[in-house]
N, C-alpha and C. Protein backbone atom coordinates (compact mmCIF):
# COMPACT_ATOMS: atom_id res chain seq x y z
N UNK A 1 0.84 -1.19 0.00
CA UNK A 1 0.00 0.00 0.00
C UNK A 1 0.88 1.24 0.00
N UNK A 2 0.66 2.14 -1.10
CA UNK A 2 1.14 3.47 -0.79
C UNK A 2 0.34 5.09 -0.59
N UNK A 3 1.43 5.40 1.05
CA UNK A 3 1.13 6.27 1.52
C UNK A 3 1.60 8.04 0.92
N UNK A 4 0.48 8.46 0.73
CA UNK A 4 0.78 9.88 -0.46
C UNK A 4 0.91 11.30 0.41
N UNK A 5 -0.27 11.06 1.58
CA UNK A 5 -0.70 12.26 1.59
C UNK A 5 0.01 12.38 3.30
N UNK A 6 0.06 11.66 3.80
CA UNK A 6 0.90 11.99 5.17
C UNK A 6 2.30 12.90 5.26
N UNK A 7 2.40 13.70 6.53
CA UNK A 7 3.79 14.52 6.41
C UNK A 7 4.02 14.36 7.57
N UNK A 8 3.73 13.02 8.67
CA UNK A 8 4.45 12.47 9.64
C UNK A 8 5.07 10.99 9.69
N UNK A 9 6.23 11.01 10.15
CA UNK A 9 6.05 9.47 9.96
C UNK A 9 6.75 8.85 11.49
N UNK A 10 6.27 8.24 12.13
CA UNK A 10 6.30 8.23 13.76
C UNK A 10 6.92 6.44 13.81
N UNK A 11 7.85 6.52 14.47
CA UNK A 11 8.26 5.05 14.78
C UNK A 11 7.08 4.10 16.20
N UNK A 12 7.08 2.79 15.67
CA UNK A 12 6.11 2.38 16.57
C UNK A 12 6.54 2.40 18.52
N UNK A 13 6.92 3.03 19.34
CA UNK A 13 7.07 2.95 20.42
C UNK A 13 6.13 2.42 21.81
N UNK A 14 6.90 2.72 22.77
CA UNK A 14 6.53 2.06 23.74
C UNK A 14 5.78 3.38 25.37
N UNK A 15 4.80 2.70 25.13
CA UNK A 15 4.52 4.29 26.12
C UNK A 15 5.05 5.64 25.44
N UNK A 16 4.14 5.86 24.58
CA UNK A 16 4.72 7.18 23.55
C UNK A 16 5.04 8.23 24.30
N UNK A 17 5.58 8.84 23.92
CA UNK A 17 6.18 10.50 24.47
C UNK A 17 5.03 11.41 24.63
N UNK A 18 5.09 12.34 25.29
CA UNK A 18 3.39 14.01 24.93
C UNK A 18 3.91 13.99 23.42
N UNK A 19 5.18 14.40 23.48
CA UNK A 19 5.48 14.61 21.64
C UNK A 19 5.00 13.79 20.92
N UNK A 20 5.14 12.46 21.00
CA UNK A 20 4.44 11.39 20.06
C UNK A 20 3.20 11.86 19.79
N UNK A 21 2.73 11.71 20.57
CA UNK A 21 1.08 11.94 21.05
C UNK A 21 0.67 13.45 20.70
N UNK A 22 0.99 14.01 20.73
CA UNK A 22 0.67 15.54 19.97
C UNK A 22 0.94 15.30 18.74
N UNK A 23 1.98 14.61 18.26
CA UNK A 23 1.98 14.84 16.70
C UNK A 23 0.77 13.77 16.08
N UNK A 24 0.30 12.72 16.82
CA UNK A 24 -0.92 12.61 16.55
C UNK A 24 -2.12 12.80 16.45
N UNK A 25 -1.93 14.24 17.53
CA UNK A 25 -3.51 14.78 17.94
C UNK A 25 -3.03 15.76 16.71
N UNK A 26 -1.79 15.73 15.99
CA UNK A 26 -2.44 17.03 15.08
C UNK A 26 -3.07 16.65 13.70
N UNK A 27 -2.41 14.57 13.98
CA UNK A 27 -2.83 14.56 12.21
C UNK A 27 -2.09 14.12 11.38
N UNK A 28 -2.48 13.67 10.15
CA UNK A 28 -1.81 13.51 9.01
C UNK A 28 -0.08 12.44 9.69
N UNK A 29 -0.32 11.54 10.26
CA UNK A 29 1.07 10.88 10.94
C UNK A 29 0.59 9.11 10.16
N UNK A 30 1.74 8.63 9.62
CA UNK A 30 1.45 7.39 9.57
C UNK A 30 2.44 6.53 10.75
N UNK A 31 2.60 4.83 11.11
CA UNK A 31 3.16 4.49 12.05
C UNK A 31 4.62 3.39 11.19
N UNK A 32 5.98 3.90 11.68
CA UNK A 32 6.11 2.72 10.56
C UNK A 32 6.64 1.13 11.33
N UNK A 33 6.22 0.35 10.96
CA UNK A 33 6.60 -0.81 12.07
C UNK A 33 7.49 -1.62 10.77
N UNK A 34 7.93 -1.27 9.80
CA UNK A 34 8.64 -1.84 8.72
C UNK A 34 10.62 -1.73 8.83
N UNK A 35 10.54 -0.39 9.82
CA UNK A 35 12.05 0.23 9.92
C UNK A 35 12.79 -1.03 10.67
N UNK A 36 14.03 -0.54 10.81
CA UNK A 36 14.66 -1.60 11.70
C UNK A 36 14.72 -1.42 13.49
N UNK A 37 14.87 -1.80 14.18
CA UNK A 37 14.88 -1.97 15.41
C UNK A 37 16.38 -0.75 16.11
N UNK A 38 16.11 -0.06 17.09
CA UNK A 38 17.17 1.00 17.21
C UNK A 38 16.99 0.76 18.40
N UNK A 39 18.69 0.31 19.10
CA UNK A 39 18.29 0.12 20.59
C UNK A 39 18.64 1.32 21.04
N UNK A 40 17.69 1.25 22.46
CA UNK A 40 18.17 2.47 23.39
C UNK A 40 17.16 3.54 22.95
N UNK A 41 16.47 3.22 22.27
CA UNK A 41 15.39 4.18 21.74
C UNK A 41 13.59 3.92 21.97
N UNK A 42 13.16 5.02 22.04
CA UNK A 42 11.55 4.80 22.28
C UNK A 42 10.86 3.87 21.84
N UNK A 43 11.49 2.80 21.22
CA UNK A 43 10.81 1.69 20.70
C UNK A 43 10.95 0.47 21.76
N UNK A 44 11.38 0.81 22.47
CA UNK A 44 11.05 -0.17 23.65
C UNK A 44 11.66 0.42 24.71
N UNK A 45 11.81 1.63 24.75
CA UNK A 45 12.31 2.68 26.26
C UNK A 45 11.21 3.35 26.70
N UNK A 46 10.83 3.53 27.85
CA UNK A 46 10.21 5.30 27.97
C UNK A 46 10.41 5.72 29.22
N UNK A 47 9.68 7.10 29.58
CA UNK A 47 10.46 7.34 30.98
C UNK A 47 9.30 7.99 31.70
N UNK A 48 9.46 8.01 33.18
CA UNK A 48 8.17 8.13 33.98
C UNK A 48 8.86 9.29 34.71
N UNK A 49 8.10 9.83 35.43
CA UNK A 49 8.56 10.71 36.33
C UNK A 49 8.51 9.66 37.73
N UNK A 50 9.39 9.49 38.73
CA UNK A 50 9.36 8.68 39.87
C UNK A 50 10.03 10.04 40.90
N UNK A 51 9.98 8.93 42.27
CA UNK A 51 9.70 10.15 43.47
C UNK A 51 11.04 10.73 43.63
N UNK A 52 12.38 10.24 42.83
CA UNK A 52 13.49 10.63 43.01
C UNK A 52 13.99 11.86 41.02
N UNK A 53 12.80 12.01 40.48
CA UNK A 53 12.92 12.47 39.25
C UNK A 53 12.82 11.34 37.84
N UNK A 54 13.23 11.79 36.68
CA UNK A 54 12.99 11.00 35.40
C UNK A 54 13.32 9.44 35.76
N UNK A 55 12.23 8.84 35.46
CA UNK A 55 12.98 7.32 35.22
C UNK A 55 12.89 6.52 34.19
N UNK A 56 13.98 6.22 33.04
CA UNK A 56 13.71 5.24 32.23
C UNK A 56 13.06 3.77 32.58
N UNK A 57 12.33 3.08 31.61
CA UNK A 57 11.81 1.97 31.89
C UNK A 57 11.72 1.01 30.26
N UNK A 58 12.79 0.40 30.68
CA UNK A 58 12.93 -0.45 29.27
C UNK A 58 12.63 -1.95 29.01
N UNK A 59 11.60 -2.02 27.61
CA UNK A 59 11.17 -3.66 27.75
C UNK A 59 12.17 -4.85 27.27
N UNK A 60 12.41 -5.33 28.08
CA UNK A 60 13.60 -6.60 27.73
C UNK A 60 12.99 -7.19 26.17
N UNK A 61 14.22 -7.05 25.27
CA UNK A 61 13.87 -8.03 24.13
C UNK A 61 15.23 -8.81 23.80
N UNK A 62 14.94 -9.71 22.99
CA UNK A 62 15.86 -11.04 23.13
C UNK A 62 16.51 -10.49 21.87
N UNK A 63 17.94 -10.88 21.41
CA UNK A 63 19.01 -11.00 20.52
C UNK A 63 18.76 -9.69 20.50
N UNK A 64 18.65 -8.19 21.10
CA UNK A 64 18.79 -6.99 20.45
C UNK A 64 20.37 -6.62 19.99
N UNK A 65 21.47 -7.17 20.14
CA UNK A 65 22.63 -6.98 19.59
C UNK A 65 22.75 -6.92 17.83
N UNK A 66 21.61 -7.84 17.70
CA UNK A 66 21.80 -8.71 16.56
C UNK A 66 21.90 -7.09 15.51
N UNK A 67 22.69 -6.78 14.54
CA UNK A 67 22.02 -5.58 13.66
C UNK A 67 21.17 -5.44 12.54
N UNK A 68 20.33 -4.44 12.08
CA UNK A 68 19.77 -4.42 11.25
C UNK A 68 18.35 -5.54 11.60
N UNK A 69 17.70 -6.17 12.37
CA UNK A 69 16.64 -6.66 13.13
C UNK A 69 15.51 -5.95 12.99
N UNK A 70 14.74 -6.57 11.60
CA UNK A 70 13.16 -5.54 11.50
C UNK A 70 12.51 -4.96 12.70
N UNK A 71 11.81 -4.37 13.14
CA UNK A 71 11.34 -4.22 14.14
C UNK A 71 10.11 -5.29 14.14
N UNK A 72 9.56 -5.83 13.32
CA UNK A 72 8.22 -7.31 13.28
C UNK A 72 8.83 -8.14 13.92
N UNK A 73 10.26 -8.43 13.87
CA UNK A 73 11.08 -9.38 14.19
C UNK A 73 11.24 -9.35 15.66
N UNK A 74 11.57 -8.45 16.37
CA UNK A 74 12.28 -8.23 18.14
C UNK A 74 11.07 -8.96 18.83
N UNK A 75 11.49 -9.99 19.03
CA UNK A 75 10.70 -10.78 20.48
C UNK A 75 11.27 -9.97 21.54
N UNK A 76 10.12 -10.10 22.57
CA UNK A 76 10.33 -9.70 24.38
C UNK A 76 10.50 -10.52 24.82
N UNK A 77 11.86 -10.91 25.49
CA UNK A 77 12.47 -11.24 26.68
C UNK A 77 11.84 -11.69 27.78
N UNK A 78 11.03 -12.23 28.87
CA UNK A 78 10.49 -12.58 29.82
C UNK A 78 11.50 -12.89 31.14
N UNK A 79 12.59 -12.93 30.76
CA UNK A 79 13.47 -13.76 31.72
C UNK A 79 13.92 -12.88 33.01
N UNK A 80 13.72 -11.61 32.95
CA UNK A 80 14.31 -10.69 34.01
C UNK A 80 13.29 -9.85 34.59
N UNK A 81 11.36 -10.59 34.04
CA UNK A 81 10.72 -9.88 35.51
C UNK A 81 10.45 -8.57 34.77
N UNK A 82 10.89 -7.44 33.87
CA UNK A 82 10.33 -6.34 33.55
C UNK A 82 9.17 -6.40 33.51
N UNK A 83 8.08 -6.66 33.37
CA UNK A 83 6.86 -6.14 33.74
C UNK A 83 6.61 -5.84 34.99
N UNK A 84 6.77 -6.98 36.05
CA UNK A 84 6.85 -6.72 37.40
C UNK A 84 7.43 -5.74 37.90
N UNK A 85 8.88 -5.00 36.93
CA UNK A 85 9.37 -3.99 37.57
C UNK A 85 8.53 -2.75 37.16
N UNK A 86 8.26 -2.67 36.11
CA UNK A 86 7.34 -1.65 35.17
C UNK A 86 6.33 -1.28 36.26
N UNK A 87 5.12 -2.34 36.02
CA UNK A 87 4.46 -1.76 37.07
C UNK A 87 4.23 -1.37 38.45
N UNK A 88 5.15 -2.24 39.11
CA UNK A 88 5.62 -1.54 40.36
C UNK A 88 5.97 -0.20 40.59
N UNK A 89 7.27 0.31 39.60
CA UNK A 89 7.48 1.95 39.35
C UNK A 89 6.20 2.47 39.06
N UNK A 90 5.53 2.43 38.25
CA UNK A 90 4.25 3.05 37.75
C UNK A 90 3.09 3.58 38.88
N UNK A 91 3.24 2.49 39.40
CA UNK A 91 2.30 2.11 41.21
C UNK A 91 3.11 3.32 42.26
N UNK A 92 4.31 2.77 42.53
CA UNK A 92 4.84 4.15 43.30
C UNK A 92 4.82 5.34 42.92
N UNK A 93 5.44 5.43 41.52
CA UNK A 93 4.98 6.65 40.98
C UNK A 93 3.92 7.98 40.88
N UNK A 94 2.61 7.18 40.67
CA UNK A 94 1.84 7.74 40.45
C UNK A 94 0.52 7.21 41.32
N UNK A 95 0.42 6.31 42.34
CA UNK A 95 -0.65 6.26 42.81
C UNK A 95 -1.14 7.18 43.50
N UNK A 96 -0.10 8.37 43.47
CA UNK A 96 -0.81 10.15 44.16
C UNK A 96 -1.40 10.51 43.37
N UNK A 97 -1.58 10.64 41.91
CA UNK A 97 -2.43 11.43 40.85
C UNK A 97 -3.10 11.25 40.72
N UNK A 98 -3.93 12.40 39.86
CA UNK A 98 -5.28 12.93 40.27
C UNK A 98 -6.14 11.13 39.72
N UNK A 99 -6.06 10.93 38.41
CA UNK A 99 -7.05 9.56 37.72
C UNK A 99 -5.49 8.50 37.61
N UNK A 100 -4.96 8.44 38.26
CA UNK A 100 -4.21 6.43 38.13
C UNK A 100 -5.20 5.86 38.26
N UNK A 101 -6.03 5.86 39.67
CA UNK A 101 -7.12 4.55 40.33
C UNK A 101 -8.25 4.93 38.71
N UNK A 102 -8.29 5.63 38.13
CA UNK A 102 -9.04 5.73 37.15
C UNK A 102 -8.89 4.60 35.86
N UNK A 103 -7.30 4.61 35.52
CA UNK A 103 -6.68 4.25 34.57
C UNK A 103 -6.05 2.74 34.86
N UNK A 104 -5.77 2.68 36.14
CA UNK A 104 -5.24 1.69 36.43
C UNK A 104 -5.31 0.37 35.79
N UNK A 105 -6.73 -0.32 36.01
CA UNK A 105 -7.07 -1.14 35.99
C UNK A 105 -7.44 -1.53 34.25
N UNK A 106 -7.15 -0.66 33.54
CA UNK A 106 -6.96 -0.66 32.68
C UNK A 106 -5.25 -1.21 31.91
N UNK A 107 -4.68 -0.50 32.64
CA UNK A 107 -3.54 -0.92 32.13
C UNK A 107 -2.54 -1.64 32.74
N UNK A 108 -3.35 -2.65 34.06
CA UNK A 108 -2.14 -3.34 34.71
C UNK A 108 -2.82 -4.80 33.61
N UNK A 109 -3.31 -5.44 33.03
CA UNK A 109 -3.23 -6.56 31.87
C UNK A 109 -2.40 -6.44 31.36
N UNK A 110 -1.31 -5.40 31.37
CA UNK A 110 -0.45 -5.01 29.60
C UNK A 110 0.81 -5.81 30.66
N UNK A 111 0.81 -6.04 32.28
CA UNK A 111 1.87 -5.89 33.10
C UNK A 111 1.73 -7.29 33.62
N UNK A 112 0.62 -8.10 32.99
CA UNK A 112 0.82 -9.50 33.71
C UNK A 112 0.32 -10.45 32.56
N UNK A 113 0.05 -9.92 31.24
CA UNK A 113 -0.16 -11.27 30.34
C UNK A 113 1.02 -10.70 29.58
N UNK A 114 1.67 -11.88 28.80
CA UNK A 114 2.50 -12.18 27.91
C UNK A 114 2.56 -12.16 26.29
N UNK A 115 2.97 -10.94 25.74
CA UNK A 115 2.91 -11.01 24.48
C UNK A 115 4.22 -11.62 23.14
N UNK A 116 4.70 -11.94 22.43
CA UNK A 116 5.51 -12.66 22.09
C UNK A 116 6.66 -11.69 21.30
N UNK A 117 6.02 -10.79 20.44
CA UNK A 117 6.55 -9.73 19.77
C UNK A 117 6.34 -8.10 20.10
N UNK A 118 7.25 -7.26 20.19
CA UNK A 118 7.26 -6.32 20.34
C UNK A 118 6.41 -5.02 19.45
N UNK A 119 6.38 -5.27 18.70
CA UNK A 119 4.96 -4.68 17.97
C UNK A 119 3.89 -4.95 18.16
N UNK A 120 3.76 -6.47 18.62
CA UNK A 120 1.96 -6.65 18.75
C UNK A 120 1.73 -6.07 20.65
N UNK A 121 2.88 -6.19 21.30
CA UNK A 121 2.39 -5.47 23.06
C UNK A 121 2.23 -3.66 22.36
N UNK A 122 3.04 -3.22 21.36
CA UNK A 122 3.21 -1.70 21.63
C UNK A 122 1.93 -0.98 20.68
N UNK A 123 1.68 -2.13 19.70
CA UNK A 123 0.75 -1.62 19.05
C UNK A 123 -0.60 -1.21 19.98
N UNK A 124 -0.85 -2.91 21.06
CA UNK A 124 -1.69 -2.98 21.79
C UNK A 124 -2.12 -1.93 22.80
N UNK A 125 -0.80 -2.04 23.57
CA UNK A 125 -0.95 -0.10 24.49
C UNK A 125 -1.69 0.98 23.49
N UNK A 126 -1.07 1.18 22.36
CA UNK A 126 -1.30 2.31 21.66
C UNK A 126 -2.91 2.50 21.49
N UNK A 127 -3.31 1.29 21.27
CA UNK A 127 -4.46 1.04 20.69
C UNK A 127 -5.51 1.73 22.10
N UNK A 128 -5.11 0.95 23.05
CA UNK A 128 -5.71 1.56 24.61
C UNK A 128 -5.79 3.20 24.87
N UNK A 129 -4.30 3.47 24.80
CA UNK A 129 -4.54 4.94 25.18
C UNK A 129 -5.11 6.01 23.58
N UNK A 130 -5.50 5.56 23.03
CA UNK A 130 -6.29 6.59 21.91
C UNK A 130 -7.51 6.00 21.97
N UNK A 131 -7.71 4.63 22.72
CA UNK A 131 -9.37 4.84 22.99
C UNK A 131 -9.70 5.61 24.01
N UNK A 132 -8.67 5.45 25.23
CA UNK A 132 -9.25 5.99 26.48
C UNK A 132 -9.02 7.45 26.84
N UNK A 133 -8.15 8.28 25.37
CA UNK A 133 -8.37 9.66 25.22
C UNK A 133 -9.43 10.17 23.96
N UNK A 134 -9.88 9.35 22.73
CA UNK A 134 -11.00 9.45 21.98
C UNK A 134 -9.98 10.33 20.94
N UNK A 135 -8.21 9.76 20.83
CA UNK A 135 -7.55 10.25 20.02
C UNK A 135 -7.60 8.87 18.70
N UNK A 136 -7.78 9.87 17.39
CA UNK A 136 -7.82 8.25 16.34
C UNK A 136 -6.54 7.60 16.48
N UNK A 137 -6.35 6.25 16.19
CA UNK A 137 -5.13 5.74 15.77
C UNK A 137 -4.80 5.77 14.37
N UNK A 138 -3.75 6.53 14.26
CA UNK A 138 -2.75 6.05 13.12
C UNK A 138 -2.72 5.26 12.23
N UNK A 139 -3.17 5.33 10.57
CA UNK A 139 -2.31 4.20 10.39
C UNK A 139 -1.44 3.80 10.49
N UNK A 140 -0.93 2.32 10.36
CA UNK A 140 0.30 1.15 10.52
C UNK A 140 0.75 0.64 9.50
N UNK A 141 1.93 1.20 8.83
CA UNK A 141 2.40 0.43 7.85
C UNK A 141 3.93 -0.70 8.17
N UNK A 142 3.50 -1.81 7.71
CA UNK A 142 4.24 -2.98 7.89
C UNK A 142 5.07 -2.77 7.04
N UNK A 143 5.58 -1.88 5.77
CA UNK A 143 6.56 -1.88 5.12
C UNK A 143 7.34 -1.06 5.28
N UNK A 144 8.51 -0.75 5.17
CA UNK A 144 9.41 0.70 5.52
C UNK A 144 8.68 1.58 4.97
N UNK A 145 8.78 3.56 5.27
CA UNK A 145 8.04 4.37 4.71
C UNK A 145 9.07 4.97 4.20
N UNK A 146 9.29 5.49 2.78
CA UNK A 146 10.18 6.47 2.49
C UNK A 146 9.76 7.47 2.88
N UNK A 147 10.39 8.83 3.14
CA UNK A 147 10.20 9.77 3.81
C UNK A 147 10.30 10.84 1.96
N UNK A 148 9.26 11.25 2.10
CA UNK A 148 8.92 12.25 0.65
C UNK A 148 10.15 13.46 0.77
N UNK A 149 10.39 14.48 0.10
CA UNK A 149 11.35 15.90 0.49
C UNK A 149 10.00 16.47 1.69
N UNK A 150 8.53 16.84 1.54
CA UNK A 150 8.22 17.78 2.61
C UNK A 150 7.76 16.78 3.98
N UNK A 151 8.30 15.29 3.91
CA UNK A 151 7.44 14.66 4.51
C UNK A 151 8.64 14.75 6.24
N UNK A 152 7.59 15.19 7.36
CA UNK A 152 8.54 15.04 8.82
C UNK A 152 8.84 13.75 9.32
N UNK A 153 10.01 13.80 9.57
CA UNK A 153 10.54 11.87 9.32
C UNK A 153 10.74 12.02 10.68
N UNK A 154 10.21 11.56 11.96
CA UNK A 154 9.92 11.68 13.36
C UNK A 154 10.83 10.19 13.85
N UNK A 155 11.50 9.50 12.50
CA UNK A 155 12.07 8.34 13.35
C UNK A 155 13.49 8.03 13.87
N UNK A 156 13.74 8.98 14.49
CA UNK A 156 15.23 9.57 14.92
C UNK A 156 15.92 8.16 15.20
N UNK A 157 17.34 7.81 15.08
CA UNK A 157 18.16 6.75 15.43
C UNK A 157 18.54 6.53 16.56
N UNK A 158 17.75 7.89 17.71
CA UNK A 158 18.47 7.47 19.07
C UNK A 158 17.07 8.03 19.82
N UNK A 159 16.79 9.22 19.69
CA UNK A 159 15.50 10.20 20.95
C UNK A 159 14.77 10.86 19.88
N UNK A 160 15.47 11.85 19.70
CA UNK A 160 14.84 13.06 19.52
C UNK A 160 15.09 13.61 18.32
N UNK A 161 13.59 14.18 17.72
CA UNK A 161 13.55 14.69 16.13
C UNK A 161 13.43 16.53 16.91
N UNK A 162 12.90 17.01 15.75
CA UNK A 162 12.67 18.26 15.70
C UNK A 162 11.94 19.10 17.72
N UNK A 163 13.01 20.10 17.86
CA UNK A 163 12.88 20.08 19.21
C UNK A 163 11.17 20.64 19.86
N UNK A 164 10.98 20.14 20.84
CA UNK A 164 9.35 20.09 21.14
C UNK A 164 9.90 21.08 22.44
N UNK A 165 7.94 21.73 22.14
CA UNK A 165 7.83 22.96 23.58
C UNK A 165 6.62 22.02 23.88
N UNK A 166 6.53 21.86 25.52
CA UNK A 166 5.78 21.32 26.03
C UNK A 166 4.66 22.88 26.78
N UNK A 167 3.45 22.23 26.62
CA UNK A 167 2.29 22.94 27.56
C UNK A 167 2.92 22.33 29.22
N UNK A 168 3.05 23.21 30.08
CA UNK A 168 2.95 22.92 31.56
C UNK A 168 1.58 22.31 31.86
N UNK A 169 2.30 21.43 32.82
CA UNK A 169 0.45 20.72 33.84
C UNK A 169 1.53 20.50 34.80
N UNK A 170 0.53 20.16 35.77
CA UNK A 170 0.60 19.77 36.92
C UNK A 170 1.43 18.01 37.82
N UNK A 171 2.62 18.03 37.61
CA UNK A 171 3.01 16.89 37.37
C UNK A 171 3.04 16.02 38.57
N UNK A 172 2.61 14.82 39.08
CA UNK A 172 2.64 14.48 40.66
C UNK A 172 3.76 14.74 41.90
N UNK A 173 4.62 15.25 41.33
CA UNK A 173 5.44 15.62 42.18
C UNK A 173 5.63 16.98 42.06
N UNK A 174 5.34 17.48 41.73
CA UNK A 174 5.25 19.48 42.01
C UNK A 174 5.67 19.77 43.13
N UNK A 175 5.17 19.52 44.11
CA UNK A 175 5.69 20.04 45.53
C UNK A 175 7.22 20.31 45.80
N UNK A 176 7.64 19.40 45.04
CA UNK A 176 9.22 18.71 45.29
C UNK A 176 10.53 18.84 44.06
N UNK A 177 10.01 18.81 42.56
CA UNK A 177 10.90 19.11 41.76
C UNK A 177 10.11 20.04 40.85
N UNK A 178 11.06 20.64 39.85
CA UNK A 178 10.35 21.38 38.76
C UNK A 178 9.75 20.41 37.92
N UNK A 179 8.96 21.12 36.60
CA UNK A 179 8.05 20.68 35.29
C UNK A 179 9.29 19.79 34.85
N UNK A 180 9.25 18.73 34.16
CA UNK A 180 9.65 17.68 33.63
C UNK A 180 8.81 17.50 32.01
N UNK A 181 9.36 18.08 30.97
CA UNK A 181 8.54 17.79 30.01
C UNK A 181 8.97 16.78 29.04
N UNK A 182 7.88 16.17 28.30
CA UNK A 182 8.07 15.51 27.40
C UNK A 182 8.04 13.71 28.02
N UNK A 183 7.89 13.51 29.09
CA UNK A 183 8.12 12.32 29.49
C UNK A 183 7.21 11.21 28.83
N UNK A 184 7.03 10.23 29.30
CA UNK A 184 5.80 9.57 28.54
C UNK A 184 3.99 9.87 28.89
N UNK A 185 3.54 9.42 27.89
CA UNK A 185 1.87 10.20 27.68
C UNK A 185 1.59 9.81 29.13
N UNK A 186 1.72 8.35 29.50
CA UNK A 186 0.68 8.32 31.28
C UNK A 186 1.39 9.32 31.92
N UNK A 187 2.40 10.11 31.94
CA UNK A 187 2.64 10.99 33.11
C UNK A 187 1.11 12.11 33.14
N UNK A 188 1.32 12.26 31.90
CA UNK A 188 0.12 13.52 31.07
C UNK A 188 -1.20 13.05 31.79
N UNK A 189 -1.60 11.54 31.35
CA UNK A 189 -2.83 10.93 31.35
C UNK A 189 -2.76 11.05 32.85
N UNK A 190 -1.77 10.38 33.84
CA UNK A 190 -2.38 10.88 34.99
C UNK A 190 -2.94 11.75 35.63
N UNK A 191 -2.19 12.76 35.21
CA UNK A 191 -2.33 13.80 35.66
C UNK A 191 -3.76 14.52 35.40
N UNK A 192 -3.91 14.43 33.98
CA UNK A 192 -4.94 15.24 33.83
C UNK A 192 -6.48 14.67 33.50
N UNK A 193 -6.03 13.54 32.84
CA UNK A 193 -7.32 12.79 33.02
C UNK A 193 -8.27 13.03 31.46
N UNK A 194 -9.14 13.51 31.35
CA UNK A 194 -9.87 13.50 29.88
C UNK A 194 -9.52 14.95 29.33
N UNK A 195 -8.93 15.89 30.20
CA UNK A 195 -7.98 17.07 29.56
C UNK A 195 -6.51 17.09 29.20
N UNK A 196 -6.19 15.72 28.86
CA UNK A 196 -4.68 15.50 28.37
C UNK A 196 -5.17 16.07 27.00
N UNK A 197 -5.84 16.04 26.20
CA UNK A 197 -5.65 15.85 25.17
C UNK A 197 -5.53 18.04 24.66
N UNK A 198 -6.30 18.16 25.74
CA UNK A 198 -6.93 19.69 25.57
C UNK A 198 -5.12 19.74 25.59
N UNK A 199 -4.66 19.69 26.60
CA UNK A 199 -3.09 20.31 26.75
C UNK A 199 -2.08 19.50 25.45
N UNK A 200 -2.53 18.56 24.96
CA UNK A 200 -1.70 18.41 23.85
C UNK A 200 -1.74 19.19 22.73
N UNK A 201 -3.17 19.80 22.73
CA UNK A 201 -3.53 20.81 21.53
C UNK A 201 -2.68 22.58 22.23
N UNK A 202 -1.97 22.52 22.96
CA UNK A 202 -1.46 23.65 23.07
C UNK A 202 0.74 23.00 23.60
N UNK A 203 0.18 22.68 22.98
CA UNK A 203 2.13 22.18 22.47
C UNK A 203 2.52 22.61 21.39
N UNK A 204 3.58 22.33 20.90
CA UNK A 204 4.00 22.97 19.72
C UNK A 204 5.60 22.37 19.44
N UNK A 205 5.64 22.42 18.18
CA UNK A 205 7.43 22.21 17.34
C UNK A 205 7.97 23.05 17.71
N UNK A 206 9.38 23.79 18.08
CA UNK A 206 9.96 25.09 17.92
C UNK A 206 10.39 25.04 16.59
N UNK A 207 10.34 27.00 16.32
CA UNK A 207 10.92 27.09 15.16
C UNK A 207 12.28 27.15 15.22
């Protein structure tokens, strides 16, 4: 299938970024799950805010040494307990904010059943949090996407594409450290609840 009219092109990740997630609330983004696998990157990293500041949280996958590894290809790892650690952080984290007990129970299944491939758990999250903000999903293309001359190629080799200004909210630890932006969407979703999305519509690219 070819994609004409899109001018985003977003790598499939894991607990997307506000940035991810804004460049979807604006539109026109396809997903590509065709690229190759980039370790150390949002495709199986993301980061939470915890009671000591930022915390990465990364999903174990098996042979990631290997190079050039489609991303259809990266099986998850089971052997070292990451889910158990995942949601535990998540639990300390955030069981002060305003909707976790809201969200929760929603997303501790993703933390105790077993999925085999790394695209079908990240697709799955994805699929959750754009129902439970009433944001569309993306299409998904299974083949690499060439990136057109005006098309924004969002699939950086390590973090970070074009630099993002975050809207301030209210982050569960306020009392104690400054705004933390850009972390992953549940920091957002906790926090704000069915007005994440309002504050994603006041983000922005810098020029």
């Amino acid at each position: 299938m070819t994609y004409r009219r899109m001018n985003k092109i977003l790598p499939l990740a894991y607990l997307p970024s506000v940035s991810w997630f804004a460049a979807i609330r604006s539109g026109d983004c396809i997903i590509d799950t065709g690229e190759h696998f980039i370790k150390r990157s949002e495709r199986n990293r993301t980061s939470i805010l915890a009671p000591d500041g930022p915390m990465a949280l990364t999903v174990q996958v098996g042979h990631a040494d290997r190079p050039r590894t489609p991303m259809r290809d990266v099986r998850i790892d089971y052997s070292k307990r990451w889910q158990h650690q995942h949601w535990g952080a998540l639990v300390a984290s955030y069981k002060g904010s305003p909707y976790f007990d809201y969200y929760a129970d929603k997303l501790e299944p993703f933390y105790r059943r077993e999925w085999r491939f790394l695209v079908d758990y990240n697709l799955a999250l994805l699929q959750l949090l754009c129902e439970l903000t009433g944001l569309p999903m993306p299409p998904v293309s299974e083949r690499y996407v060439e990136a057109a001359p005006d098309d924004l190629d969002l699939r950086p080799k390590r973090k970070k594409g074009p630099a993002f200004v975050a809207e301030p909210y209210v982050q569960v630890f306020a009392d104690r450290m400054p705004f933390v932006p850009d972390l992953s969407f549940i920091d957002l979703l906790f926090a704000e609840g069915p007005d994440a999305v309002s504050v994603l519509s006041r983000c922005r690219s810098a020029k």
